[in-house]
C-alpha atoms as a PDB file:
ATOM      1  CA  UNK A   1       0.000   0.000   0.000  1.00  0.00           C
ATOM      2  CA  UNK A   2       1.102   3.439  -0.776  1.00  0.00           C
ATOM      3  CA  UNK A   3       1.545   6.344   1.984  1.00  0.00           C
ATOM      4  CA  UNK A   4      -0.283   9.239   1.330  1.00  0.00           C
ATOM      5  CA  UNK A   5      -1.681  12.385   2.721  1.00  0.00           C
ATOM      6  CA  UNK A   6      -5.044  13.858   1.369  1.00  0.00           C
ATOM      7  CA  UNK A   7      -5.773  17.536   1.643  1.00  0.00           C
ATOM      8  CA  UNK A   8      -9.074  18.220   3.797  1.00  0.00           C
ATOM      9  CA  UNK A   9     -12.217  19.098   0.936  1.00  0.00           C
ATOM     10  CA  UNK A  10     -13.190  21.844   3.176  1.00  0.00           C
ATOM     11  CA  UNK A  11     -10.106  24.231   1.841  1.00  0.00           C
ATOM     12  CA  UNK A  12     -11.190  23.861  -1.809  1.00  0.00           C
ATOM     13  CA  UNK A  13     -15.098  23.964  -0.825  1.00  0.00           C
ATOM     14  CA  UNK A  14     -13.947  27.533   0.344  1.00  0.00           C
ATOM     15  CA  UNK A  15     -13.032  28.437  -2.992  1.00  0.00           C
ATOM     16  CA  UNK A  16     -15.294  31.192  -4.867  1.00  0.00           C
ATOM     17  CA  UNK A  17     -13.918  31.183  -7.958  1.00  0.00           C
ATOM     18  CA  UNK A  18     -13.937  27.633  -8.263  1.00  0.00           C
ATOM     19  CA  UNK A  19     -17.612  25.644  -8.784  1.00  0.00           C
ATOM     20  CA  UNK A  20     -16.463  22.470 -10.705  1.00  0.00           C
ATOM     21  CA  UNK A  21     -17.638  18.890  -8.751  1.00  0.00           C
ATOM     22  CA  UNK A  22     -14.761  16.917  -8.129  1.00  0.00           C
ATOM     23  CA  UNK A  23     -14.422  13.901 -10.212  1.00  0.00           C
ATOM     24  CA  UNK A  24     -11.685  11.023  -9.143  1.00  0.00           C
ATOM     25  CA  UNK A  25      -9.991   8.395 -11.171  1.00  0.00           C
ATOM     26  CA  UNK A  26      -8.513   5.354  -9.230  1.00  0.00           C
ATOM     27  CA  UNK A  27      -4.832   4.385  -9.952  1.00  0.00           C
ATOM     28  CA  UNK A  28      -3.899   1.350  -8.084  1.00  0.00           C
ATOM     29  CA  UNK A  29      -4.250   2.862  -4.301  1.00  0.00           C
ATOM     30  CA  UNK A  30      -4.327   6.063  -5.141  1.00  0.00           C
ATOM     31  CA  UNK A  31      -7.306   9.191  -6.115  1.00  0.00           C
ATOM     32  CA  UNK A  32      -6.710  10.927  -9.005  1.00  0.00           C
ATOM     33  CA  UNK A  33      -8.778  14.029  -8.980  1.00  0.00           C
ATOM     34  CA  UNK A  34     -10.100  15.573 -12.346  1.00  0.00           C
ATOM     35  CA  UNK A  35     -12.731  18.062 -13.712  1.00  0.00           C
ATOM     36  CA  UNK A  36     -15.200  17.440 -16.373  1.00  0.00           C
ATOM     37  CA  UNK A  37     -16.980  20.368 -17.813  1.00  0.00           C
ATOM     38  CA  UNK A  38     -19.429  20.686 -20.826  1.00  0.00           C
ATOM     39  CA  UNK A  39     -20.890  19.002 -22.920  1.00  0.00           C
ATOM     40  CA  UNK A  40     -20.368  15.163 -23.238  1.00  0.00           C
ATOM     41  CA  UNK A  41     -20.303  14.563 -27.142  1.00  0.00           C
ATOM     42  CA  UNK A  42     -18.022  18.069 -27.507  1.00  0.00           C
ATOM     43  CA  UNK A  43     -14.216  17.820 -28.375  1.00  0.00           C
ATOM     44  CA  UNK A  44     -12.605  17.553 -25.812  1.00  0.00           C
ATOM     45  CA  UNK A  45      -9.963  20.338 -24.311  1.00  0.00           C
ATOM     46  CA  UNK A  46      -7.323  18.620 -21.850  1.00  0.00           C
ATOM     47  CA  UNK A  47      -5.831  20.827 -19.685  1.00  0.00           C
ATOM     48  CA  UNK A  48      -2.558  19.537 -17.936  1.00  0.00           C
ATOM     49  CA  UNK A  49      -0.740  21.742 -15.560  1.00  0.00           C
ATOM     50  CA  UNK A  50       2.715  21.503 -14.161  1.00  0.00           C
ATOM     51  CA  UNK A  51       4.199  22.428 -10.688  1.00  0.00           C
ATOM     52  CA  UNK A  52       3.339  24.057  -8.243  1.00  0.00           C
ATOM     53  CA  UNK A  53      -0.011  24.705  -9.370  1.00  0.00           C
ATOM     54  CA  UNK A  54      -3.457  22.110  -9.783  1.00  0.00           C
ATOM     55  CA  UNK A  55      -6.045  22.372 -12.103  1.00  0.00           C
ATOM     56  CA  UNK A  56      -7.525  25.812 -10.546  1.00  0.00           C
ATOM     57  CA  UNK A  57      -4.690  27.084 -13.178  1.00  0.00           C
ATOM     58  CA  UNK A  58      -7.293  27.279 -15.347  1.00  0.00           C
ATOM     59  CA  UNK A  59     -10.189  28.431 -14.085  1.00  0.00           C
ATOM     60  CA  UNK A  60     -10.702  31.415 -16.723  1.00  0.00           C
ATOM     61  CA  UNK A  61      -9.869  29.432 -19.335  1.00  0.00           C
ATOM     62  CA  UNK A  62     -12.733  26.821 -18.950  1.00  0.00           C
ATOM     63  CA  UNK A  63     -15.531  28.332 -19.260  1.00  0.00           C
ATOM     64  CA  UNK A  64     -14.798  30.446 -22.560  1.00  0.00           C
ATOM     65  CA  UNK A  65     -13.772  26.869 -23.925  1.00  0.00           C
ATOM     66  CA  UNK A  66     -17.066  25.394 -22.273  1.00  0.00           C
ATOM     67  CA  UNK A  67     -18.948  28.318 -24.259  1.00  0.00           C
ATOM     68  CA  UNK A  68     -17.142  27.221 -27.600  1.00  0.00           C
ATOM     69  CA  UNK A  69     -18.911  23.542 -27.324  1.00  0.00           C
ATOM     70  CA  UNK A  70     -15.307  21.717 -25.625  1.00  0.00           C
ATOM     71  CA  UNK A  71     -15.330  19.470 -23.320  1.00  0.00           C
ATOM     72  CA  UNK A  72     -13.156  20.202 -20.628  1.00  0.00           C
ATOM     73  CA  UNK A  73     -11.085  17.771 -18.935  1.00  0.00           C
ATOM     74  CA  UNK A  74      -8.377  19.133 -16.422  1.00  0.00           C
ATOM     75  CA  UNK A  75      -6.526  16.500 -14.021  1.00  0.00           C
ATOM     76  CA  UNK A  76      -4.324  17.362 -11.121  1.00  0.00           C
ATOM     77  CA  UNK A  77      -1.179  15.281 -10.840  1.00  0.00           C
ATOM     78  CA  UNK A  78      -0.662  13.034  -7.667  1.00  0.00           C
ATOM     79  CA  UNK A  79       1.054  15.039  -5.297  1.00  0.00           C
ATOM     80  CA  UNK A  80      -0.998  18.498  -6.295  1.00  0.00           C
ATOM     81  CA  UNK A  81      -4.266  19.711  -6.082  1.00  0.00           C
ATOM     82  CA  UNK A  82      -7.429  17.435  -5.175  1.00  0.00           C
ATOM     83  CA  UNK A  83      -5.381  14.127  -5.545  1.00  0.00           C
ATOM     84  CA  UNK A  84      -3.972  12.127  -3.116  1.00  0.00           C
ATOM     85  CA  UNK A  85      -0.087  12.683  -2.289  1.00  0.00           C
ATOM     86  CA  UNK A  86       2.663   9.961  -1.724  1.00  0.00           C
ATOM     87  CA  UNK A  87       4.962  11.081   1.105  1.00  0.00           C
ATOM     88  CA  UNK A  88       7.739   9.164   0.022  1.00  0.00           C
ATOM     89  CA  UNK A  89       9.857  11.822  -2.221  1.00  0.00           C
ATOM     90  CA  UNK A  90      11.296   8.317  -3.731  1.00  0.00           C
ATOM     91  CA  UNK A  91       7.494   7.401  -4.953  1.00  0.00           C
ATOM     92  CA  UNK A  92       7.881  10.709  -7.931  1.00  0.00           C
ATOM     93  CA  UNK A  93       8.544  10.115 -11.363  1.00  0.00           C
ATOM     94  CA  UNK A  94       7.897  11.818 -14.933  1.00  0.00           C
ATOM     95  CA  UNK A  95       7.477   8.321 -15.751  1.00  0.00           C
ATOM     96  CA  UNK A  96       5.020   7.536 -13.386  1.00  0.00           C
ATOM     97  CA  UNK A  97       3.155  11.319 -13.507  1.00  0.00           C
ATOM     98  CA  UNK A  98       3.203  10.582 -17.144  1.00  0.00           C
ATOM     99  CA  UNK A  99       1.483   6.526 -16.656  1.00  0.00           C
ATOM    100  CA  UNK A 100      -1.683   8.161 -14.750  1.00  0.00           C
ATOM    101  CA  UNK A 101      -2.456  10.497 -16.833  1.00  0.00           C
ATOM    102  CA  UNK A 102      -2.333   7.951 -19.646  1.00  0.00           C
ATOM    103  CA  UNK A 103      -4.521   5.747 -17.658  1.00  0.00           C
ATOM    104  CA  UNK A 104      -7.538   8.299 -17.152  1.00  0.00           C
ATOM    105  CA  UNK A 105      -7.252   8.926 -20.885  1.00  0.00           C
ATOM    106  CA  UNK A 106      -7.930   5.600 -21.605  1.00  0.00           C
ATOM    107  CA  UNK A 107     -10.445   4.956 -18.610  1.00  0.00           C
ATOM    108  CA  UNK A 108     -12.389   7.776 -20.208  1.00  0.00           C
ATOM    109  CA  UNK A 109     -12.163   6.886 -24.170  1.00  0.00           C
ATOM    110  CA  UNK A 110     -10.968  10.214 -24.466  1.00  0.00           C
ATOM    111  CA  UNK A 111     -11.057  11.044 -28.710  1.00  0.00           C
ATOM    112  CA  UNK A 112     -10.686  14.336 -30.504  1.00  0.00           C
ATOM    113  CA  UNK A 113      -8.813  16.029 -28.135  1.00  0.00           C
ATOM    114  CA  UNK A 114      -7.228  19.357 -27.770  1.00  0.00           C
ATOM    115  CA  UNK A 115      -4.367  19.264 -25.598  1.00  0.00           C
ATOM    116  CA  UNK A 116      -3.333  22.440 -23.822  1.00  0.00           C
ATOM    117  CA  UNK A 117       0.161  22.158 -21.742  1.00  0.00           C
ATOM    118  CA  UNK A 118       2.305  24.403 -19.841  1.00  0.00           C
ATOM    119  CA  UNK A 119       5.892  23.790 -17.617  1.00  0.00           C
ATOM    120  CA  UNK A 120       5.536  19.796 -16.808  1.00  0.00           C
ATOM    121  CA  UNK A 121       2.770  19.416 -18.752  1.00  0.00           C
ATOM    122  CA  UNK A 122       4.665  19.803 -21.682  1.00  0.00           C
ATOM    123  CA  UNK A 123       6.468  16.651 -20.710  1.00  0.00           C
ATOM    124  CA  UNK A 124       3.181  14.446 -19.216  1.00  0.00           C
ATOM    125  CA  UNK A 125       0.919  16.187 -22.158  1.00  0.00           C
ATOM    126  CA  UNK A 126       2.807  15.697 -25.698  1.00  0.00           C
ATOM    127  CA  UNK A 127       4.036  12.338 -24.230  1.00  0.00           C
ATOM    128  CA  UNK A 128       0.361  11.077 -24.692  1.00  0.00           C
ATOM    129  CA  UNK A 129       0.132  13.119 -28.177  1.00  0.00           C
ATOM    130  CA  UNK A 130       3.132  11.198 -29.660  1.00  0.00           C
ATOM    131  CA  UNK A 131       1.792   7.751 -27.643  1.00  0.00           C
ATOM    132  CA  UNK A 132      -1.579   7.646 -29.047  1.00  0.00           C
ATOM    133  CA  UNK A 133      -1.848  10.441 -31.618  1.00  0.00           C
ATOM    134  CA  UNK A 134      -5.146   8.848 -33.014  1.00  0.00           C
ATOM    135  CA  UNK A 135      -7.113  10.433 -30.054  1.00  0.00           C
ATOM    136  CA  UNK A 136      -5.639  13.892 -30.397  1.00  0.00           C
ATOM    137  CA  UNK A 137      -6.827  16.226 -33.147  1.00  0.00           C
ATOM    138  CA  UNK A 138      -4.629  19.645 -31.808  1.00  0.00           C
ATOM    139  CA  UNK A 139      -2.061  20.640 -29.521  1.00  0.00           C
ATOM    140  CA  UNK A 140      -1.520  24.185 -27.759  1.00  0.00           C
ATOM    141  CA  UNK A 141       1.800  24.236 -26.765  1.00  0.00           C
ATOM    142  CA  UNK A 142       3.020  27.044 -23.987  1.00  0.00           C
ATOM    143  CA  UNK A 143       5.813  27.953 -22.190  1.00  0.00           C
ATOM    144  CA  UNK A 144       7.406  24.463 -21.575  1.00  0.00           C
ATOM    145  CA  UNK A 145       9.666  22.089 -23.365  1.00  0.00           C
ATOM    146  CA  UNK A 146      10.682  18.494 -24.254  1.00  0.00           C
ATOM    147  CA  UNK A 147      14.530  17.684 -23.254  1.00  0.00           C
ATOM    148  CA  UNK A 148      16.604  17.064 -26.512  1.00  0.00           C
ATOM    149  CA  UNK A 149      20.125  16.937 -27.692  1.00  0.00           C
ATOM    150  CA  UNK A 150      21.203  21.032 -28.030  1.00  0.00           C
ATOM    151  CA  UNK A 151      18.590  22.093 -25.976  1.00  0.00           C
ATOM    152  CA  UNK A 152      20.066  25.228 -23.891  1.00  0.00           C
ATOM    153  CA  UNK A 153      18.709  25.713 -20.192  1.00  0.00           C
ATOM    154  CA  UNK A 154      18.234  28.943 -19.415  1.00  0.00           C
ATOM    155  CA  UNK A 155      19.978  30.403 -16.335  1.00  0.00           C
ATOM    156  CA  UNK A 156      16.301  30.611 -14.934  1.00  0.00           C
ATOM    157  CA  UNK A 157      16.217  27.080 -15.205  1.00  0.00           C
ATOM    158  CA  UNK A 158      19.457  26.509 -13.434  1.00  0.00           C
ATOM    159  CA  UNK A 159      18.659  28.785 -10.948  1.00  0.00           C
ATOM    160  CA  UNK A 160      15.218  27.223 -10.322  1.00  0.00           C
ATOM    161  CA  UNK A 161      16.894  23.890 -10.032  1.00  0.00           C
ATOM    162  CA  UNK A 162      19.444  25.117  -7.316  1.00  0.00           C
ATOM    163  CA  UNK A 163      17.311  26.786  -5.295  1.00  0.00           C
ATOM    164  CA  UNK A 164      15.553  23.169  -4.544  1.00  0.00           C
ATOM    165  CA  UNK A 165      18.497  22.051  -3.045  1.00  0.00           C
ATOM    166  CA  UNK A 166      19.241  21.770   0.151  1.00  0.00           C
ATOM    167  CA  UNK A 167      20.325  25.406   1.228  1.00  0.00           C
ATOM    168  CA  UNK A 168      18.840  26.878  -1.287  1.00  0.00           C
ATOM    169  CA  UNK A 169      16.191  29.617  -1.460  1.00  0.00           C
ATOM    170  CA  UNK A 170      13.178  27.256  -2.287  1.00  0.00           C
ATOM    171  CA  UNK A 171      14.492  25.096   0.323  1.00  0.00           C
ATOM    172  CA  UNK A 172      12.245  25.337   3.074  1.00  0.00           C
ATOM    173  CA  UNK A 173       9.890  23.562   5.287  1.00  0.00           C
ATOM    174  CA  UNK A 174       6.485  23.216   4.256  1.00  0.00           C
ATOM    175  CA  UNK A 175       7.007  26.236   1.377  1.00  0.00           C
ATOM    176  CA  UNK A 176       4.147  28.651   1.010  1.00  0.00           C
ATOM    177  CA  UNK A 177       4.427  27.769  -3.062  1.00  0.00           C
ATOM    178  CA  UNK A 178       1.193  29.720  -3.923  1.00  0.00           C
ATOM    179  CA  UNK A 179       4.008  32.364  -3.105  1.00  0.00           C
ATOM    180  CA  UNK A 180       5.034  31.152  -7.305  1.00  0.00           C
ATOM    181  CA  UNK A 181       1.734  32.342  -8.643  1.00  0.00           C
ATOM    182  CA  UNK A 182       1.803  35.694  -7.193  1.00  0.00           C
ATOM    183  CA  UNK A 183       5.115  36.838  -8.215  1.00  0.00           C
ATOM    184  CA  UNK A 184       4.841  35.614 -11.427  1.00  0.00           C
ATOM    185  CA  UNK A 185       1.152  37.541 -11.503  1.00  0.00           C
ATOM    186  CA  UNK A 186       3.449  40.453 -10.591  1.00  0.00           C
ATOM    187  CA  UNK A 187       1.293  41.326  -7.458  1.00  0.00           C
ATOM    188  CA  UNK A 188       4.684  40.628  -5.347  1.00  0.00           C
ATOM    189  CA  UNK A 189       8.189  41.263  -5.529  1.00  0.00           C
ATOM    190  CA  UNK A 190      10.829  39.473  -5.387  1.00  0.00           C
ATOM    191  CA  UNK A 191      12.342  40.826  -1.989  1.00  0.00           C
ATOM    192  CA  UNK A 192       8.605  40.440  -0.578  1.00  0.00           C
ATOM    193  CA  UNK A 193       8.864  36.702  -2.062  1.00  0.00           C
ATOM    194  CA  UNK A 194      11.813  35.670  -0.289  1.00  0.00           C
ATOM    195  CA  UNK A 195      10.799  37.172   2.886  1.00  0.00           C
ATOM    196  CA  UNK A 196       7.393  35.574   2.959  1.00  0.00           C
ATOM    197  CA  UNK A 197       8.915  32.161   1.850  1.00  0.00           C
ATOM    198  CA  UNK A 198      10.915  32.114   5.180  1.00  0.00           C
ATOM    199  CA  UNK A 199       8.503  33.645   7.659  1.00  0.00           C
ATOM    200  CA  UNK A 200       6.088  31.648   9.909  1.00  0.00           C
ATOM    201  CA  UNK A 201       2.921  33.790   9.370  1.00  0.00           C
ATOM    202  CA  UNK A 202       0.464  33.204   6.590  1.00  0.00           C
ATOM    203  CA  UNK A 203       0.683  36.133   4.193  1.00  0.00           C
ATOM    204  CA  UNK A 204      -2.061  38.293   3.867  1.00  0.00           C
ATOM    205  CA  UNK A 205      -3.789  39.509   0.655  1.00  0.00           C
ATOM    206  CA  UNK A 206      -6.643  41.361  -0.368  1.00  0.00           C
ATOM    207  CA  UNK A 207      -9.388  41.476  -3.395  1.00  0.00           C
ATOM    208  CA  UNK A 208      -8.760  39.621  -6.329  1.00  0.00           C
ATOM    209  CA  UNK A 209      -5.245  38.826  -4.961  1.00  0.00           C
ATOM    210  CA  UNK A 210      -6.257  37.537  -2.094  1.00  0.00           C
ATOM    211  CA  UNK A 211      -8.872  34.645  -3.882  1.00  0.00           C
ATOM    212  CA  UNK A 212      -5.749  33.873  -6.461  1.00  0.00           C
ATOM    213  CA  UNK A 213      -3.540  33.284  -3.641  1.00  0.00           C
ATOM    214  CA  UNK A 214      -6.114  31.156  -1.537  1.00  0.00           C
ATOM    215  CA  UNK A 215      -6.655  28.784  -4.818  1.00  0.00           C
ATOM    216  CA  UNK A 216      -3.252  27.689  -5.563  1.00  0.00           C
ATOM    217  CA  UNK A 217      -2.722  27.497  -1.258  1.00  0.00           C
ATOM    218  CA  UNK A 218      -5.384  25.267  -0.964  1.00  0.00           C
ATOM    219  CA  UNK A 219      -3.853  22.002  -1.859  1.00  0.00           C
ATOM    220  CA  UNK A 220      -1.238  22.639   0.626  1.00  0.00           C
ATOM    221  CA  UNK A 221      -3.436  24.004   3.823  1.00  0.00           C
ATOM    222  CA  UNK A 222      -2.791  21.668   6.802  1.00  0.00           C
ATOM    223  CA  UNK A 223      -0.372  19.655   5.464  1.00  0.00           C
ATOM    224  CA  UNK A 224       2.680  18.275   7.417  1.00  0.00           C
ATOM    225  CA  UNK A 225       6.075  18.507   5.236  1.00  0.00           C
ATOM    226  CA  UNK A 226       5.730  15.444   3.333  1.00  0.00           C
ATOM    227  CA  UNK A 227       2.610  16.607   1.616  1.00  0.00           C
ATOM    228  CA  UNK A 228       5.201  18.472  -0.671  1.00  0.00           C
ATOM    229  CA  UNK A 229       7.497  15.971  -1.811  1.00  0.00           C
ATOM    230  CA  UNK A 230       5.688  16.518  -4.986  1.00  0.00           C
ATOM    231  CA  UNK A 231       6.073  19.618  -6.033  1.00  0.00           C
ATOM    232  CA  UNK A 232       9.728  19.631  -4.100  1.00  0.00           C
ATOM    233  CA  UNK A 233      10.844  16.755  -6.515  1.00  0.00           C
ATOM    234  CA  UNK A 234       9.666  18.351  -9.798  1.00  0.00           C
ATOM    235  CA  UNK A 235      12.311  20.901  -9.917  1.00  0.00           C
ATOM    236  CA  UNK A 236      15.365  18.178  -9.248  1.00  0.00           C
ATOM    237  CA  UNK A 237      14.352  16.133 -11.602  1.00  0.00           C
ATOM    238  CA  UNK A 238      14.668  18.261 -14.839  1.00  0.00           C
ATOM    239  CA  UNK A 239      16.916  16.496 -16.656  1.00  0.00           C
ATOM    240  CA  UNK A 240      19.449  19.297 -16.782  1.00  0.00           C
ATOM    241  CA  UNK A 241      19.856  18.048 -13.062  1.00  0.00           C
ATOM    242  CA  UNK A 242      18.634  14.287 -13.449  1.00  0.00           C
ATOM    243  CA  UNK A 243      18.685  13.182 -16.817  1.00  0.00           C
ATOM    244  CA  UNK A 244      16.841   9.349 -15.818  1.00  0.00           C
ATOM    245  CA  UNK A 245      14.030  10.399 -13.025  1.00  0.00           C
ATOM    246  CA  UNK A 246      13.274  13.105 -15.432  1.00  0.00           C
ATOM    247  CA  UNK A 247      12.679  10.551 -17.814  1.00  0.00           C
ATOM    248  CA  UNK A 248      15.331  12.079 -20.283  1.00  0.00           C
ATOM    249  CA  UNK A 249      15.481   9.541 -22.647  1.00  0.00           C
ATOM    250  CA  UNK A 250      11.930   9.289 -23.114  1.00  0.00           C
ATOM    251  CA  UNK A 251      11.755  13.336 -23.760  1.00  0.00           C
ATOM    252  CA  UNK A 252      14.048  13.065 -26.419  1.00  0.00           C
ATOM    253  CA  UNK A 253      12.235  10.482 -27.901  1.00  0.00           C
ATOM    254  CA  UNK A 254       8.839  12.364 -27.917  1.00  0.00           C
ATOM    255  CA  UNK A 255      10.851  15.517 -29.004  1.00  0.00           C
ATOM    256  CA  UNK A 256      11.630  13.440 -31.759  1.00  0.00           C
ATOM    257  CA  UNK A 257       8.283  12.342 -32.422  1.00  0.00           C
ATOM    258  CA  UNK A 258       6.754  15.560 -31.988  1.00  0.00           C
ATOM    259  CA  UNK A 259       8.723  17.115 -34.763  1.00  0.00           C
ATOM    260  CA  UNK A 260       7.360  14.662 -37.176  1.00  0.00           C
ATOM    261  CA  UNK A 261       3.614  14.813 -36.265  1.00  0.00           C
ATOM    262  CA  UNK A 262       1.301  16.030 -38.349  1.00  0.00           C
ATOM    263  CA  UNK A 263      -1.646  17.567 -36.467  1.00  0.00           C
ATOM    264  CA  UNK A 264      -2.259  21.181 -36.063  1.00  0.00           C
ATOM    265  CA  UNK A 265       0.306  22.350 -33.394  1.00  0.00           C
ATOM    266  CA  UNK A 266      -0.149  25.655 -32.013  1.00  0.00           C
ATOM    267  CA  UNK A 267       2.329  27.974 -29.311  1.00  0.00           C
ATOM    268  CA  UNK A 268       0.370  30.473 -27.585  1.00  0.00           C
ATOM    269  CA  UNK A 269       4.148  31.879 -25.263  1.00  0.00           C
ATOM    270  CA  UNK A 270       4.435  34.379 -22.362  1.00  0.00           C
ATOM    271  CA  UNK A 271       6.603  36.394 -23.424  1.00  0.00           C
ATOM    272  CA  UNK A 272       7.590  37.764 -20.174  1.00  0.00           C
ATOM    273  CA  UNK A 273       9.166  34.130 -19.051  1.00  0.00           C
ATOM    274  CA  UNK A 274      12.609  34.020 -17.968  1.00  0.00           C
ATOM    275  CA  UNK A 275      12.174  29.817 -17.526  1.00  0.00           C
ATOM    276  CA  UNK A 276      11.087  29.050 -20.962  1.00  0.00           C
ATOM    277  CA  UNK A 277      12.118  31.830 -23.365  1.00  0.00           C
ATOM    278  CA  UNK A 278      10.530  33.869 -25.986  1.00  0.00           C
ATOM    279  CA  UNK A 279      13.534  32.933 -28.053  1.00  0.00           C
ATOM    280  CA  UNK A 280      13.014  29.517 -27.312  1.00  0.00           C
ATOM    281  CA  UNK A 281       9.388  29.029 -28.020  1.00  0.00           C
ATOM    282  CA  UNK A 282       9.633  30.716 -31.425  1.00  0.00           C
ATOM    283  CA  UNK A 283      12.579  28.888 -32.307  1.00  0.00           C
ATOM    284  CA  UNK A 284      10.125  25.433 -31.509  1.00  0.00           C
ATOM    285  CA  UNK A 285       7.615  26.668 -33.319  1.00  0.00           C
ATOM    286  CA  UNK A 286       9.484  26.912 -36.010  1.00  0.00           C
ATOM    287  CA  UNK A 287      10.911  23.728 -36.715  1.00  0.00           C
ATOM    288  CA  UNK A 288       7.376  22.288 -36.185  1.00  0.00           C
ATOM    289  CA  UNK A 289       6.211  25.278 -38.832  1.00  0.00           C
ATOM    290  CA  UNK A 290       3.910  26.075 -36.459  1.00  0.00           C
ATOM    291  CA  UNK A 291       2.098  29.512 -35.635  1.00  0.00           C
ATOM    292  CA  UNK A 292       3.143  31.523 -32.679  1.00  0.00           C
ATOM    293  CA  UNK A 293       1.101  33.835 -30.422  1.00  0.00           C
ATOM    294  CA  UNK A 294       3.311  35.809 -27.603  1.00  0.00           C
ATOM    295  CA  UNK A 295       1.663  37.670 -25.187  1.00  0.00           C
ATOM    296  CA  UNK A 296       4.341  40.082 -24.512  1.00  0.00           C
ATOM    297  CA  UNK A 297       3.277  40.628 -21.024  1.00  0.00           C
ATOM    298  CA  UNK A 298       2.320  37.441 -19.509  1.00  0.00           C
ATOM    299  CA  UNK A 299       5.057  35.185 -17.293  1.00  0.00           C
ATOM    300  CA  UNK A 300       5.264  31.674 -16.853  1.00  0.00           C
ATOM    301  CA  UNK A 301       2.099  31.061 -15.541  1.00  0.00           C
ATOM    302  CA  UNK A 302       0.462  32.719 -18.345  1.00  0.00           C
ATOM    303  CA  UNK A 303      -2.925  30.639 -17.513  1.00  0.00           C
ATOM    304  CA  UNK A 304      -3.379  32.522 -14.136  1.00  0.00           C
ATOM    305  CA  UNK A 305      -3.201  36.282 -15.626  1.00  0.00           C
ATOM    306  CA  UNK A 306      -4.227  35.939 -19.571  1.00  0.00           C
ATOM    307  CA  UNK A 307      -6.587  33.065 -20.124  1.00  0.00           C
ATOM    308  CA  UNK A 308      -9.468  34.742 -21.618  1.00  0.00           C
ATOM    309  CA  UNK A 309      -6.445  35.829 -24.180  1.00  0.00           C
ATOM    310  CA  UNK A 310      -4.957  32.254 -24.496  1.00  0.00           C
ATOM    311  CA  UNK A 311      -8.583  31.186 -25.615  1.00  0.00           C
ATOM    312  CA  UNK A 312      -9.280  33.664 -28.331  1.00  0.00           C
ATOM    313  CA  UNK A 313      -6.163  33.634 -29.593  1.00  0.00           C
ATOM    314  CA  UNK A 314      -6.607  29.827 -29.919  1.00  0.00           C
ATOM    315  CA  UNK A 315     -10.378  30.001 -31.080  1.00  0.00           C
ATOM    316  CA  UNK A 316      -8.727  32.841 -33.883  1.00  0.00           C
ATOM    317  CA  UNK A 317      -6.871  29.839 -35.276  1.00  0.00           C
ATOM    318  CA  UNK A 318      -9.839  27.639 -35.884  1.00  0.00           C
ATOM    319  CA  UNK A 319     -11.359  29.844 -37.796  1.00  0.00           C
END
């Protein structure tokens, strides 16, 4: 049997910006919690997020694509979110994240889908694309990447990674990582970042701040420090720091594939992103011949602050 903590329903029934009924997926021991919004027979919009965030990441992006006839399907990988979370740090895998997510495809007969994917769901998302690219019709590619031979890591990258390790400044107990989203919504600094990382006392927002902040803290509320192996193990295992639990070889391969596939690809970028380049995703997009969108002001988490942009500028293309 697998160890795992699972976050209390009563901090995401506190959300008010967030009305979807939790749906759950078993894999082996474990809950898999997903959303499943509009209408049944629609195509089908899967929306994979990366770390630190949950499926909330998108909550201003489903329902223009609900309004547009999709059928939205958005997961949260174990370890984040609604689903359950192994303790054991050892458990974590891009493997593994990138097995469940296949399974509750294939539980659901999911066909004629648009994949949107962002940081690690670059990685989980466009492994399923290249896997079973008969039930894919489109992919939406932003701000993320697939490890390859001559890919360059930025220095934001290699910062990121060191700042996971031990004595670094992500290293912390039980890190307030909802702290992620609001610096890269620009609504803190970093000096006010670092100091609230470290401190004891719950930071305290107001408005429209203060809702963002409570949705991507949620997950996390009342947990003891194991209940973040998850999102601790993401950043060490980029393969720029662990080439085989970041499932290296695989990403290559996909990379690979990716470049070969002929579906509609399209890169909607934050242009603002110091992780995953402007330069970057236009040089991707063009070797796939692909169309690029940059929003010149949006960060990493380009979901959070410019979804009802990301979806027009994606419905534009369908036209």
């Amino acid at each position: 049997m697998t160890d795992y903590i699972r976050t209390d329903d009563a901090h995401f029934d506190a959300l008010t910006d967030w009305p979807y009924e939790p749906r759950y997926h078993r894999w082996k021991d474990l809950r898999v919690h997903y959303i499943d919004e509009g209408p049944n027979d629609g195509p089908v919009a899967l929306l994979v997020h990366g770390m630190p965030t949950w499926a909330y990441l998108y909550r201003t992006m489903i329902p223009a694509l609900v309004d547009a006839g999709y059928r939205c399907i958005a997961p949260d990988h174990l370890g984040f979110g609604r689903s359950d979370k192994p303790t054991d740090a050892n458990w974590y895998s891009i493997a593994r994240h990138t097995e469940v997510l296949t399974s509750l495809i294939t539980e659901l007969d999911l066909t004629d889908i648009t994949l949107f994917c962002q940081d690690w769901g670059g990685p989980t998302g466009l492994a399923q694309a290249v896997t079973m690219p008969d039930r894919f019709e489109r992919l939406v590619i932003m701000n993320t990447w697939l490890h390859h031979d001559g890919y360059e890591y930025s220095e934001g990258i290699t910062h990121w990674i060191d700042g996971w390790h031990e004595g670094g400044r992500y290293h912390h107990e039980r890190p307030r990582l909802a702290l992620l989203l609001m610096i890269s919504a620009g609504i803190i600094g970093p000096e006010e970042y670092f100091a609230a990382m470290a401190d004891e006392d719950e930071p305290v927002f107001e408005g429209d701040a203060a809702t963002m902040y409570d949705g991507f803290a949620a997950p996390f509320r009342g947990l003891p420090d194991e209940g973040f192996n998850a999102a601790r193990w993401f950043p060490l295992s980029i393969p720029h720091n662990d080439f085989h639990s970041g499932n290296g070889a695989a990403q290559e391969l996909h990379y690979r594939l990716l470049l070969g596939c002929d579906m509609p690809v399209h890169f909607v970028w934050g242009g603002a992103d110091g992780i995953f380049t402007e330069p970057w995703g236009r040089t991707w997009a063009q070797r796939m011949n692909a169309p690029i969108d940059v929003l010149d002001d949006a960060n990493h988490f380009l979901q959070n602050t410019h979804g009802p942009q990301i979806v027009e500028q994606v419905l534009s293309r369908r036209r």
